[in-house]
Protein backbone atom coordinates (compact mmCIF):
# COMPACT_ATOMS: atom_id res chain seq x y z
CA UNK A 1 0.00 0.00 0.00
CA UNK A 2 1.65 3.24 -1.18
CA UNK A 3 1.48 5.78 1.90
CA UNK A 4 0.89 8.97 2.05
CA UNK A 5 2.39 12.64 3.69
CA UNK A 6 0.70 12.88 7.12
CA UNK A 7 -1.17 16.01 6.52
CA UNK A 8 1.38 19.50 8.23
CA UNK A 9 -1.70 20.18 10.93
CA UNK A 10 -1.39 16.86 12.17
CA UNK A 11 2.02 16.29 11.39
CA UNK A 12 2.96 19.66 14.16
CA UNK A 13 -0.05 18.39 16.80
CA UNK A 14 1.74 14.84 16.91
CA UNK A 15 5.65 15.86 17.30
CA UNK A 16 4.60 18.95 19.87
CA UNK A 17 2.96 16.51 21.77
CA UNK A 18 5.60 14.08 21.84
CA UNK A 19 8.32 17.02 22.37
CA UNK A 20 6.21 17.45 25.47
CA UNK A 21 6.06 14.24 26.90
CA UNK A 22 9.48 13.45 26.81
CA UNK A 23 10.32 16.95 27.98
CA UNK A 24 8.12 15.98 31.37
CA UNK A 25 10.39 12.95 31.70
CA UNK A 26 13.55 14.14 30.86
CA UNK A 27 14.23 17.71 32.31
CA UNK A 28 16.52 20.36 31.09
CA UNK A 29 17.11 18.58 27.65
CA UNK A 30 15.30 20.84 25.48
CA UNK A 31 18.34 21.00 22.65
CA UNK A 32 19.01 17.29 23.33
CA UNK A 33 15.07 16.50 22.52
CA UNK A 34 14.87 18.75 20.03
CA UNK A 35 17.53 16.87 18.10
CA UNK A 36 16.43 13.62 19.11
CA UNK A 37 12.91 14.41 17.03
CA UNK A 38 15.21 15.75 13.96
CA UNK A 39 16.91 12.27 13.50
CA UNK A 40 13.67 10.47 14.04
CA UNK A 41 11.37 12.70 11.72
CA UNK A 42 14.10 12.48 9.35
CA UNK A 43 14.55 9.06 9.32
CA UNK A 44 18.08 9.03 10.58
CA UNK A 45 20.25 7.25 13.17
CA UNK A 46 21.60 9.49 16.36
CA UNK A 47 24.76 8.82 18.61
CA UNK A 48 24.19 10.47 21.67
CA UNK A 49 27.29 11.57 24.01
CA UNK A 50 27.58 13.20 27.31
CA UNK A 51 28.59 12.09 30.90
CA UNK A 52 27.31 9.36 32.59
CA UNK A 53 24.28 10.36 34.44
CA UNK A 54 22.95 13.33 32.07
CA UNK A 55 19.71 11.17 30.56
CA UNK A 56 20.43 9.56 27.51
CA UNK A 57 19.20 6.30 28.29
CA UNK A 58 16.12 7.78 29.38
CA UNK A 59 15.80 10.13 26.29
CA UNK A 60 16.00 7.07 24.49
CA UNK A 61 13.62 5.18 26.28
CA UNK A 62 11.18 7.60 26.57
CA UNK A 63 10.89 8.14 22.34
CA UNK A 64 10.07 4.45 22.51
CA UNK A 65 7.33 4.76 24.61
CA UNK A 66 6.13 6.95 22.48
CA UNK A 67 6.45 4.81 19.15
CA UNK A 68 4.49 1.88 19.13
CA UNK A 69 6.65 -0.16 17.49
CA UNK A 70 9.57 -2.92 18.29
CA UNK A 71 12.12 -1.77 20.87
CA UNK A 72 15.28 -3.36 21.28
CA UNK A 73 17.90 -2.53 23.75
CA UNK A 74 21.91 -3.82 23.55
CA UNK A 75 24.52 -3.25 26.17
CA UNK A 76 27.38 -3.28 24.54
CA UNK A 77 30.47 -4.90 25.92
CA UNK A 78 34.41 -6.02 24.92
CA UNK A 79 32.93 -9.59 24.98
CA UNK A 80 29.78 -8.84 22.59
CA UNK A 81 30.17 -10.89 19.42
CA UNK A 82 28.75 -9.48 15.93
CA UNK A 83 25.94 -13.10 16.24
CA UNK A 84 25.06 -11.38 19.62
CA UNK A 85 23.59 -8.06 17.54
CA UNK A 86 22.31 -9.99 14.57
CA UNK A 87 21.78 -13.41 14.96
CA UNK A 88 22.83 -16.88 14.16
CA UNK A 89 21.90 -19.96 12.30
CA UNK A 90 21.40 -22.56 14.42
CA UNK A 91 20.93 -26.55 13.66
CA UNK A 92 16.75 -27.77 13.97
CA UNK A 93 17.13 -31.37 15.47
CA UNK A 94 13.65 -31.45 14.80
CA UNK A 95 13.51 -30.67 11.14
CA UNK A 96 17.51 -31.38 10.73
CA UNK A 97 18.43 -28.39 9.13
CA UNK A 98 19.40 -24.84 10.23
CA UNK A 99 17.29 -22.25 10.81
CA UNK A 100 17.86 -18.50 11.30
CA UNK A 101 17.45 -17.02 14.94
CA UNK A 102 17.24 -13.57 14.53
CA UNK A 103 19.28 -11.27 16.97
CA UNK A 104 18.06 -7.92 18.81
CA UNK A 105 18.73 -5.72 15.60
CA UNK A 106 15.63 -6.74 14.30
CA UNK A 107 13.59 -4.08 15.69
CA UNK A 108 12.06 -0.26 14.97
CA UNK A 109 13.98 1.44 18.10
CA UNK A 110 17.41 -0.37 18.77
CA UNK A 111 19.13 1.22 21.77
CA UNK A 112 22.68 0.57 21.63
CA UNK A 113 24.44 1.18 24.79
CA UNK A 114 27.31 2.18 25.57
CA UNK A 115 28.56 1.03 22.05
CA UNK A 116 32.40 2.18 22.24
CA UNK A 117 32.81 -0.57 24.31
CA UNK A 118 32.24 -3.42 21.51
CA UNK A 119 35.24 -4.17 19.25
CA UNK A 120 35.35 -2.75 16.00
CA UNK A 121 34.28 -6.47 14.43
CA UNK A 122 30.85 -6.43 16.83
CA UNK A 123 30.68 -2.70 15.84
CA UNK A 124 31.04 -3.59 11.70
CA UNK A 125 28.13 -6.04 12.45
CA UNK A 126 26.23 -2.63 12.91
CA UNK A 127 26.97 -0.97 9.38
CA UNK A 128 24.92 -3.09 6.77
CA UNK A 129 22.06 -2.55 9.10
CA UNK A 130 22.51 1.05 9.17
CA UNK A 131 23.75 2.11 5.83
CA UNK A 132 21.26 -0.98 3.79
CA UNK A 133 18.57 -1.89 6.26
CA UNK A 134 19.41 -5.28 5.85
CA UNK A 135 21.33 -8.08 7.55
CA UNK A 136 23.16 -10.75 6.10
CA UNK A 137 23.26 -14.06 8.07
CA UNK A 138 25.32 -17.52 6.33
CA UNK A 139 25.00 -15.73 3.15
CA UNK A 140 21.20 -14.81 3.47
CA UNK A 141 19.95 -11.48 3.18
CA UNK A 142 17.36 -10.32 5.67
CA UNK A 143 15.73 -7.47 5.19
CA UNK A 144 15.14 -5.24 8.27
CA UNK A 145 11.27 -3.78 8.63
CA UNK A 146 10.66 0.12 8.26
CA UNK A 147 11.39 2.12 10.32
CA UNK A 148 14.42 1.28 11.66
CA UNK A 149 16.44 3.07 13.40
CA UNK A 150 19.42 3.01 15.83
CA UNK A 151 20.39 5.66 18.93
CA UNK A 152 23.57 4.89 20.52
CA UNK A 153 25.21 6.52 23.55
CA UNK A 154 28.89 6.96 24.10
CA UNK A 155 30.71 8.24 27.15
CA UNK A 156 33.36 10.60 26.23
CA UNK A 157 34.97 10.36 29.46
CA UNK A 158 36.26 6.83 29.67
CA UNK A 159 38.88 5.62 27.16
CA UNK A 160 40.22 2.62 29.28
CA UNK A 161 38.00 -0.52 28.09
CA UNK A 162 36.55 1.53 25.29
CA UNK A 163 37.33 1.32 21.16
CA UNK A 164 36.42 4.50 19.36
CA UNK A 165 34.12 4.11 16.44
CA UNK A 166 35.75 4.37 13.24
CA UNK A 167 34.77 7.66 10.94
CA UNK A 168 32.84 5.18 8.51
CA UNK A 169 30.91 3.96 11.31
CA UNK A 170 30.30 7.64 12.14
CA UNK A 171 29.68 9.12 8.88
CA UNK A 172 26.49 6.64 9.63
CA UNK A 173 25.07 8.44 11.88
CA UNK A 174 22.69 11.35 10.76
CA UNK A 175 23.32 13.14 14.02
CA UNK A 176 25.78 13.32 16.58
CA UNK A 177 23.54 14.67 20.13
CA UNK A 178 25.60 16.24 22.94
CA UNK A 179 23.98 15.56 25.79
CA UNK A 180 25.24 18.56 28.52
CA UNK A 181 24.32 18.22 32.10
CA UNK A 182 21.14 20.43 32.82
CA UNK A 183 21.31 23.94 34.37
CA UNK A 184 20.42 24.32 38.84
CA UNK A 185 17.16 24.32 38.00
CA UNK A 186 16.66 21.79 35.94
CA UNK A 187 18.86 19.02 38.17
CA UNK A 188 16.69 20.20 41.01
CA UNK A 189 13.15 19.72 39.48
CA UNK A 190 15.01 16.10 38.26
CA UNK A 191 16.02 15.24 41.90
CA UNK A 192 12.88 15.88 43.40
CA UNK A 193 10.68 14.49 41.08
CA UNK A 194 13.02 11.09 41.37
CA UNK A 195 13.24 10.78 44.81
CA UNK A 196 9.08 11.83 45.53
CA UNK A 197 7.18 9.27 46.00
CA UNK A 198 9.23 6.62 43.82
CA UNK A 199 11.05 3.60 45.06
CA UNK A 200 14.60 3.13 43.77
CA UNK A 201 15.94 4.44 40.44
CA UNK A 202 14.35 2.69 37.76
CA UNK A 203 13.67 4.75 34.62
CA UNK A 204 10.54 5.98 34.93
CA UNK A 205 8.65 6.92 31.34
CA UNK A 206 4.89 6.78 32.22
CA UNK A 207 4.63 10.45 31.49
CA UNK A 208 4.73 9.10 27.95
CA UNK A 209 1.84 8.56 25.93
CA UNK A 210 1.89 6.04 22.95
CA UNK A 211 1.33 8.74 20.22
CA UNK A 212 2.64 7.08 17.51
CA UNK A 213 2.38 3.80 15.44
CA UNK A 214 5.28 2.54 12.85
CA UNK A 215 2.65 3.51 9.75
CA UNK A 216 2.31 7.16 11.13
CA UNK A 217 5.70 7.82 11.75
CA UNK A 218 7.01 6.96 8.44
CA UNK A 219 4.01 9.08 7.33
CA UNK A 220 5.30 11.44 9.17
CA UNK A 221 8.81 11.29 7.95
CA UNK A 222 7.56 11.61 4.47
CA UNK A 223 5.97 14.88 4.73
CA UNK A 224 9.50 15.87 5.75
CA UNK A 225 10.40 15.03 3.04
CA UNK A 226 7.88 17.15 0.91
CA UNK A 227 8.39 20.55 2.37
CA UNK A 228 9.89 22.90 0.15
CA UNK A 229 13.52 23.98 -0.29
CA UNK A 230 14.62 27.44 -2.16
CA UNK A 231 17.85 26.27 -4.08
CA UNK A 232 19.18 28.70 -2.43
CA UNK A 233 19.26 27.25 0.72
CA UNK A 234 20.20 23.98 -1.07
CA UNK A 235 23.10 25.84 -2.13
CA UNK A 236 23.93 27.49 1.45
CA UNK A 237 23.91 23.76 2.92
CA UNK A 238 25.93 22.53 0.28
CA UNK A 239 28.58 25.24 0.88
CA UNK A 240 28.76 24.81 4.47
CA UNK A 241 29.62 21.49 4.45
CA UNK A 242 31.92 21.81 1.12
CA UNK A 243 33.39 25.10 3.56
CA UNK A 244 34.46 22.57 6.63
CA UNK A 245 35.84 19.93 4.37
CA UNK A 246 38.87 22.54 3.43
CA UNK A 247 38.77 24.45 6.53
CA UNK A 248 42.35 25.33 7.95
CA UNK A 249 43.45 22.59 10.27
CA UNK A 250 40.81 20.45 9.43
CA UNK A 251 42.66 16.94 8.37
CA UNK A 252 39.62 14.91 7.26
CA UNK A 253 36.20 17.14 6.87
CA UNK A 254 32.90 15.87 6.29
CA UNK A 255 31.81 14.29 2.56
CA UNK A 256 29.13 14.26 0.72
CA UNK A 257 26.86 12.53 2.54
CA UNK A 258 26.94 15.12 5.24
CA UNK A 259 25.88 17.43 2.77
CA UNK A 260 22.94 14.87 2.33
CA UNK A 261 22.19 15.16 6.18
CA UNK A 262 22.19 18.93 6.64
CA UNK A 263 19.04 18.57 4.24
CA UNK A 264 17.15 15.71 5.94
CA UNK A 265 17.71 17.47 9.04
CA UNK A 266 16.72 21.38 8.22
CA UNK A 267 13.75 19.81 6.37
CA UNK A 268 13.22 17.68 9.39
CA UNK A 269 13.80 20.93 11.78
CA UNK A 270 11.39 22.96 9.95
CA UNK A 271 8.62 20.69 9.91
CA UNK A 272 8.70 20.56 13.50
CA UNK A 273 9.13 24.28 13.76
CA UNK A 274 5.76 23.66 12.19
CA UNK A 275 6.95 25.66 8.85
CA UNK A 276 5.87 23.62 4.95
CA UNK A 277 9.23 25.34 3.99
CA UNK A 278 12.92 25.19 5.00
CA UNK A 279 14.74 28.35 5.71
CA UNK A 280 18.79 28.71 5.90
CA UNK A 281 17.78 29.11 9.84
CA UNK A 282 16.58 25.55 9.75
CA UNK A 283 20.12 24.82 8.19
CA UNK A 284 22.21 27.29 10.34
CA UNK A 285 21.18 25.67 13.52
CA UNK A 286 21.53 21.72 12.69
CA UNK A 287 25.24 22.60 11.59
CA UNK A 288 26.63 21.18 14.85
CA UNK A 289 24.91 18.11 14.92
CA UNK A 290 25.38 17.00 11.05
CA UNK A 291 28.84 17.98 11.36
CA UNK A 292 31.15 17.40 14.65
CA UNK A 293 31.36 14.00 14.22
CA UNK A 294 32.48 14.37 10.84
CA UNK A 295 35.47 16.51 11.46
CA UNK A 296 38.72 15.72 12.99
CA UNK A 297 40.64 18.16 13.83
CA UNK A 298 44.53 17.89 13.23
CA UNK A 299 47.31 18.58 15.83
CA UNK A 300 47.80 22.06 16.24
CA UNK A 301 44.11 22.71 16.89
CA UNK A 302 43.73 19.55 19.70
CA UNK A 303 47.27 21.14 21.30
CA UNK A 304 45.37 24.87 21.32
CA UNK A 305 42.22 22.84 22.78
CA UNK A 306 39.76 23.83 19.62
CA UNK A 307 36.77 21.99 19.97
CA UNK A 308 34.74 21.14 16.76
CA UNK A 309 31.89 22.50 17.90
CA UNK A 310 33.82 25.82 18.17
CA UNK A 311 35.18 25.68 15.06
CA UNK A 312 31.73 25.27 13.42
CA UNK A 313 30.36 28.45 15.13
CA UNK A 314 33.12 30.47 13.80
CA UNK A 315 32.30 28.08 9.78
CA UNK A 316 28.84 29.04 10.53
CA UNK A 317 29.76 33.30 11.14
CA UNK A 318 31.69 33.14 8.09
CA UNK A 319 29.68 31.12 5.49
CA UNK A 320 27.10 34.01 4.30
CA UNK A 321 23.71 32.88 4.43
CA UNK A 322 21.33 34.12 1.45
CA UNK A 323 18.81 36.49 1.81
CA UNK A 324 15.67 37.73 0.69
């Protein structure tokens, strides 16, 4: 059955009520949310970072609740083996002959935990998924069921015990989320709310409503991809990215594909912003996220302590925007 754009009206009612209902459950992540909407409206995959303690297992969790679909969650670990993620064949005494048992990864929401810790072979296991939707197990090719999408969470902390993703495992992932401890008064309203009336510290997302089922979300993520884009702004993303790839002590800048991702994301951005066009705004502000997981930086900037987010403020002043 072909499917249709989820009508804008509807479309801005659904993902302001679900920007609400995780903001109740997760508090002083408004950026972090915000984000977290762009890579699911546009259909993309999201690595979270931040310290341990700062929600992103919860923001995670709580999208899930709201998606009515298959949620999967994988704690990664150095002992994790690439048949852990996406299965195995395994011999039917029975029937006497092998049969597929699928893995985890065949899901809508796949939560991967902590995944720096895996080895880059369990990590690989992760790419075909990603990048073709698919997994291939003894030579068969399974096809994973729309939507499907991955959010992983890093610690950038930690490096004993931990193997950093390589850049083609990165260049996967639509977005890259910082996740920044909240401000006073967010922590507080956090505390209390955790430690009134609730026994232990389990995650708590009941403030979640089920909002949306697989069908209407990848409605939904096609009208993103129907608003309207000036060439213009085309052009301004395009030279952004194209402006960061030969930036001064930039060693390896973003590629194409990023330049693929600023889109799905303004488009994304706007359509929450409730707009049925894009605007260089929509561009200018999803520049961090496409992008610092894309650079990396060469010496003399790490020595000076240049981080890429920094750099991409002062791309961002630079780059002119068009105008009216």
């Amino acid at each position: 059955m072909t499917q249709t754009p989820l009508p804008l009206t509807e479309a801005v009612i659904q993902l302001d009520q679900l920007e609400q209902d995780i903001g109740q459950t997760v508090s002083g992540q408004h950026q972090a949310i915000r984000e977290l909407l762009v890579a699911l409206v546009a259909a993309g995959h999201a690595l979270l970072e931040g310290v341990p303690g700062v929600g992103k297992t919860l923001l995670v969790r709580a999208l899930a609740a709201a998606v009515q679909g298959r949620y999967a969650r994988i704690q990664f670990t150095p002992d994790l083996m690439p048949s852990d993620v996406t299965g195995h064949a395994v011999f039917d005494l029975k029937r006497e002959a092998f049969r597929i048992r699928r893995g985890p990864i065949f899901c809508n929401l796949l939560l991967a935990d902590e995944i720096n810790r895996a080895p880059a072979k369990t990590q690989a296991a992760m790419l075909e998924a990603m990048q073709e939707g698919q997994v291939t197990i003894e030579g068969q090719a399974l096809t994973l069921e729309p939507p499907f999408l991955v959010f992983a969470t890093q610690n950038p902390i930690e490096q004993e015990g931990t193997y950093p993703l390589p850049q083609a495992q990165l260049d996967r992932f639509l977005l890259k989320i910082a996740v920044a401890p909240p401000s006073a008064e967010a922590e507080r309203a956090a505390v209390r709310a955790a430690t009134s009336g609730r026994i232990g510290d389990r995650l708590d997302t009941s403030a979640v409503r089920p909002l949306l089922d697989t069908e209407t979300l990848q409605r939904l993520q096609l009208s993103a991809t129907t608003l309207r884009l000036d060439e213009r702004v085309l052009d301004y993303a395009v030279a952004l990215v194209r402006a960061a790839r030969d930036w001064p002590g930039v060693d390896s800048g973003p590629g194409p594909r990023a330049s693929i991702a600023l889109v799905r994301a303004a488009r994304a951005h706007a359509l929450i912003e409730g707009r049925d066009f894009t605007t260089p705004d929509d561009v200018r502000c999803m520049v961090p996220a496409v992008l610092r997981h894309r650079l990396r930086l060469g010496a003399e900037l790490e020595i000076e302590g240049v981080a890429a987010d920094a750099l991409l403020g002062d791309l961002v002043e630079r780059v002119p925007a068009p105008r009216d």
